[in-house]
Protein backbone atom coordinates (compact mmCIF):
# COMPACT_ATOMS: atom_id res chain seq x y z
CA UNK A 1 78.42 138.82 155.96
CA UNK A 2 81.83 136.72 156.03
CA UNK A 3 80.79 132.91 156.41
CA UNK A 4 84.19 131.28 155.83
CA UNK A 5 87.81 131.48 154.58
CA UNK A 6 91.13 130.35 153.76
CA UNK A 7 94.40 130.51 153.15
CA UNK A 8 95.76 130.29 149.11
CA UNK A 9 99.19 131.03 148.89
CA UNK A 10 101.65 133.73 149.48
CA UNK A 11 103.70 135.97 146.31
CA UNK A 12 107.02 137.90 146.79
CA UNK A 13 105.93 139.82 144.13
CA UNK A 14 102.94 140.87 141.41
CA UNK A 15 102.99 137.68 139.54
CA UNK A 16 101.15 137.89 135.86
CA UNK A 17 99.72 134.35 135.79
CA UNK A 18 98.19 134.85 139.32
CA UNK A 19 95.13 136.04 138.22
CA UNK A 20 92.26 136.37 140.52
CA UNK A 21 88.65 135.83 138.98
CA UNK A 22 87.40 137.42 142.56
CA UNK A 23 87.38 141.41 143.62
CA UNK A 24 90.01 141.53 145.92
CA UNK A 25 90.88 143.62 149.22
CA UNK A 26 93.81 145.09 150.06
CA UNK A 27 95.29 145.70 153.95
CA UNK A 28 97.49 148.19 153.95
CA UNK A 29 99.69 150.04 157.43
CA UNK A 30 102.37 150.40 158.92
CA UNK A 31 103.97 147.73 160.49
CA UNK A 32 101.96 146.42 163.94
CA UNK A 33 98.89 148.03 163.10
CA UNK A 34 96.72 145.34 163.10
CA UNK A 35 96.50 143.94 159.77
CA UNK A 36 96.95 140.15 160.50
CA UNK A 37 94.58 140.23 163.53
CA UNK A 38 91.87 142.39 161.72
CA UNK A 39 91.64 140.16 158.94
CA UNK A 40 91.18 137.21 161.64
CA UNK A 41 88.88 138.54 163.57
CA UNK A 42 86.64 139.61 160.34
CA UNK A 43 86.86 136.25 158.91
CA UNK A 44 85.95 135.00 162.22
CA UNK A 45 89.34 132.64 162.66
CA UNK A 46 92.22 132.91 165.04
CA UNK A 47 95.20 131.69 163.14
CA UNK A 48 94.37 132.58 159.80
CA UNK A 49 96.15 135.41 159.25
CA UNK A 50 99.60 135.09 160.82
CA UNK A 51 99.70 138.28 163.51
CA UNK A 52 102.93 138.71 165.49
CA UNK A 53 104.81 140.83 168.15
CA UNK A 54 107.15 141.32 165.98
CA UNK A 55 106.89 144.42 163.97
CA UNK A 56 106.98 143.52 160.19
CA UNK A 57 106.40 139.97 160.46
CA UNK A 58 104.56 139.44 157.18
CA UNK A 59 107.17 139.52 154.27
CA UNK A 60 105.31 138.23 151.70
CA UNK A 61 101.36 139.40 150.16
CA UNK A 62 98.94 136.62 151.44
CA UNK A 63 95.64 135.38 149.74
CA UNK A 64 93.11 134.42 151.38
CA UNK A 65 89.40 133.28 149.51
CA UNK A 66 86.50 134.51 151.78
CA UNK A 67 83.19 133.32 151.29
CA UNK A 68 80.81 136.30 151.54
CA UNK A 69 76.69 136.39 151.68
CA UNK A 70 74.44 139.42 150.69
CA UNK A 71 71.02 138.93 150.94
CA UNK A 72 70.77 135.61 149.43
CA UNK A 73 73.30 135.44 147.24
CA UNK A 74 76.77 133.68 148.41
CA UNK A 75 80.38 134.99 145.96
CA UNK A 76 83.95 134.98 146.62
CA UNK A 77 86.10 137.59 147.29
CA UNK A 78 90.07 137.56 147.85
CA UNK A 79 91.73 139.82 151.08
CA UNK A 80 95.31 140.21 150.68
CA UNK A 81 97.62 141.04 153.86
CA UNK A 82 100.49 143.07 152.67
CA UNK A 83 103.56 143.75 154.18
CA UNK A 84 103.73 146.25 156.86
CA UNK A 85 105.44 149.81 156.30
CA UNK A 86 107.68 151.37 158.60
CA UNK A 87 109.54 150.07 161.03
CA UNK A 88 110.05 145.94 159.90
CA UNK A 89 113.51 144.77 160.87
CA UNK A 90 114.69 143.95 157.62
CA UNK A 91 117.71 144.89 155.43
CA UNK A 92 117.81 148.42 153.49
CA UNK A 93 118.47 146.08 150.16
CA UNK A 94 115.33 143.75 151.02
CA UNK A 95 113.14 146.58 151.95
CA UNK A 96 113.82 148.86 148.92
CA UNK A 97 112.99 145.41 147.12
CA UNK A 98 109.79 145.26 148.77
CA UNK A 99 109.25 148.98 147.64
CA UNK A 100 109.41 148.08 144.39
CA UNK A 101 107.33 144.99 144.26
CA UNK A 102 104.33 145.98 146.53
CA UNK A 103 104.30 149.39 144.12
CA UNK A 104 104.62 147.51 141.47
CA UNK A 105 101.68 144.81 142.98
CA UNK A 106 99.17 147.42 143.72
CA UNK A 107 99.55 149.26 140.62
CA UNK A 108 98.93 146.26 138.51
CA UNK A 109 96.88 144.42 140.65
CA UNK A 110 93.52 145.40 138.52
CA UNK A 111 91.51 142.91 140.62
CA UNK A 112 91.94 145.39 143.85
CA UNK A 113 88.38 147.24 144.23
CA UNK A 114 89.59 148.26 147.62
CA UNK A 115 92.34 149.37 149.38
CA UNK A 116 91.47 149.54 153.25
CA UNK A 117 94.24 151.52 154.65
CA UNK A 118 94.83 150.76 158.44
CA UNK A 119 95.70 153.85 161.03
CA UNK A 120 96.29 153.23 164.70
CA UNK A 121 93.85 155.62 165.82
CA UNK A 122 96.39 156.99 168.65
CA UNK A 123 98.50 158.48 165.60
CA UNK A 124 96.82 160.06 163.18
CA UNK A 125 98.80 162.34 161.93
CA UNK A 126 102.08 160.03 160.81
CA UNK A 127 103.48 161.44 157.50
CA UNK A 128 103.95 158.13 156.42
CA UNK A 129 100.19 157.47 156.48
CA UNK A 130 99.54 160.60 154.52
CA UNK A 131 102.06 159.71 152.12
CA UNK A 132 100.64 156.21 151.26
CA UNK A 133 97.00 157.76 151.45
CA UNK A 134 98.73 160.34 148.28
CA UNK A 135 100.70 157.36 146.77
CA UNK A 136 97.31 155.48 146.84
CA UNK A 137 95.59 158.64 145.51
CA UNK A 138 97.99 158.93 142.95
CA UNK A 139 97.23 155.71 140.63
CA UNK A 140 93.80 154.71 142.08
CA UNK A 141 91.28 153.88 139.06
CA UNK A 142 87.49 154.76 139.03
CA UNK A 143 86.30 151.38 140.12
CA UNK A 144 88.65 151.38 142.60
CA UNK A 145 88.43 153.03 146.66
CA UNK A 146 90.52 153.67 149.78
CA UNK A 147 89.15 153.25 153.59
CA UNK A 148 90.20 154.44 156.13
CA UNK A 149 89.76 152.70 159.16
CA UNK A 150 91.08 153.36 162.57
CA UNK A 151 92.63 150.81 164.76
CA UNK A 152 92.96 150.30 168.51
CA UNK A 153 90.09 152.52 169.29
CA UNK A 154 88.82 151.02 172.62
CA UNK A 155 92.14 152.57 173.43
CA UNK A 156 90.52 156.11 173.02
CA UNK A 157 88.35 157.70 175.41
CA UNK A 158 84.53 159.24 174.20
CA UNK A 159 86.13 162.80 172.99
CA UNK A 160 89.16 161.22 171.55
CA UNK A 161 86.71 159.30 169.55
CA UNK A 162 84.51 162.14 168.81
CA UNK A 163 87.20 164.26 167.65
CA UNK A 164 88.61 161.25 165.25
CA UNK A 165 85.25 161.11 163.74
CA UNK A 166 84.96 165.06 162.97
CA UNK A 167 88.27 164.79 161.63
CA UNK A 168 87.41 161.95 159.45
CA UNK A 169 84.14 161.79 157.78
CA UNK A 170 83.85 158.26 156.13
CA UNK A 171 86.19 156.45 158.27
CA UNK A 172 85.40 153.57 160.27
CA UNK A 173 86.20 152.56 163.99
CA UNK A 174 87.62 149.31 164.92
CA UNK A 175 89.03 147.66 167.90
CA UNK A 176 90.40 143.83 167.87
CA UNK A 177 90.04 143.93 171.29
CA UNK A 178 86.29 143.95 172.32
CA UNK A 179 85.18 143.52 168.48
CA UNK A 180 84.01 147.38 168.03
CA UNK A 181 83.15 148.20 164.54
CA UNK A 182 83.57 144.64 163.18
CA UNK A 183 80.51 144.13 161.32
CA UNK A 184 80.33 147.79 160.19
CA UNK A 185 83.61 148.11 158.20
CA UNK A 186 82.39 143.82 157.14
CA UNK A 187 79.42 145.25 155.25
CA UNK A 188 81.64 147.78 153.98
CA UNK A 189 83.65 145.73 152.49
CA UNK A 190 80.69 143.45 151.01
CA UNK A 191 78.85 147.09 149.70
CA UNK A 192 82.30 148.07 148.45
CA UNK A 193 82.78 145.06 146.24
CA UNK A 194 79.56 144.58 144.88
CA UNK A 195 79.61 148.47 144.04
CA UNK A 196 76.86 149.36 146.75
């Protein structure tokens, strides 16, 4: 389980003497998915992770060092919030800038075990989810993995949710709202790392 965490710093870009002696998480989806406010509610804060109204708030890839605890054993891990994809109010220049940085980030990033790739559960069939789940697909290492996990789902009613699940195996429901699927996607996460 997730005991505590905290805020390290924030990069514009994959920086070589950041190096991260923790297995690290990575939050990726579109813009206003949930990212910010997932992380928060996992690590149990609510202004950790800066969430906004505003579509494409976060700009830059946040750290944050959570303290973890299997069993009896307590160990570090890193999450990092990325920007959002999609629709972020930002300049064409800065956002084909971003491109090339987070692509650049994630593919050199060796300390990423997982990649937990938000989907509003309302949309699941967005071409620009299946093209990051490919993109993801296309670099990912053996000791690396993508999740899927669903968002918003206490927006769906039983069949919806049915149907999500037969249409997606291994993914996991979540909903902010009323803390669905919270501690199932947390020992995830925890399993994940520790190559459970």
């Amino acid at each position: 389980m997730i005991i505590n965490a905290r805020f390290i710093t924030s990069l514009a870009k994959f920086d070589i003497n950041f190096a991260s002696n923790f297995s690290e998480v990575a939050f990726l989806g579109r813009s206003n998915v949930g990212k910010s406010s997932l992380i928060n509610s996992l690590c149990k804060q609510k202004n950790l992770a800066k969430s906004s109204s505003t579509p494409g708030k976060t700009q830059l890839i946040n750290f944050f060092e959570v303290l973890c605890q299997k069993d009896e054993d307590k160990f570090n891990i890193h999450f990092v919030d990325l920007p959002g994809f999609g629709y972020a109010k930002v300049s064409k220049n800065l956002k084909e800038e971003w491109n090339v940085y987070l692509d650049e980030f994630l593919r050199l990033r060796t300390s990423i075990k997982l990649f937990i790739h938000l989907i509003d559960s309302r949309h699941t069939d967005l071409e620009i989810d299946k093209g990051l789940n490919d993109y993801l697909k296309g670099f990912l290492r053996p000791d690396q993995k993508i999740l899927k996990v669903f968002t918003k789902c206490d927006k769906l009613n039983q069949s919806e949710k049915a149907k999500l699940r037969n249409n997606f195996k291994d993914a996991i429901l979540i909903s902010n709202l009323n803390k669905f699927g919270l501690d199932k996607l947390e020992n995830e996460i925890i399993n994940q790392v520790l190559g459970l």
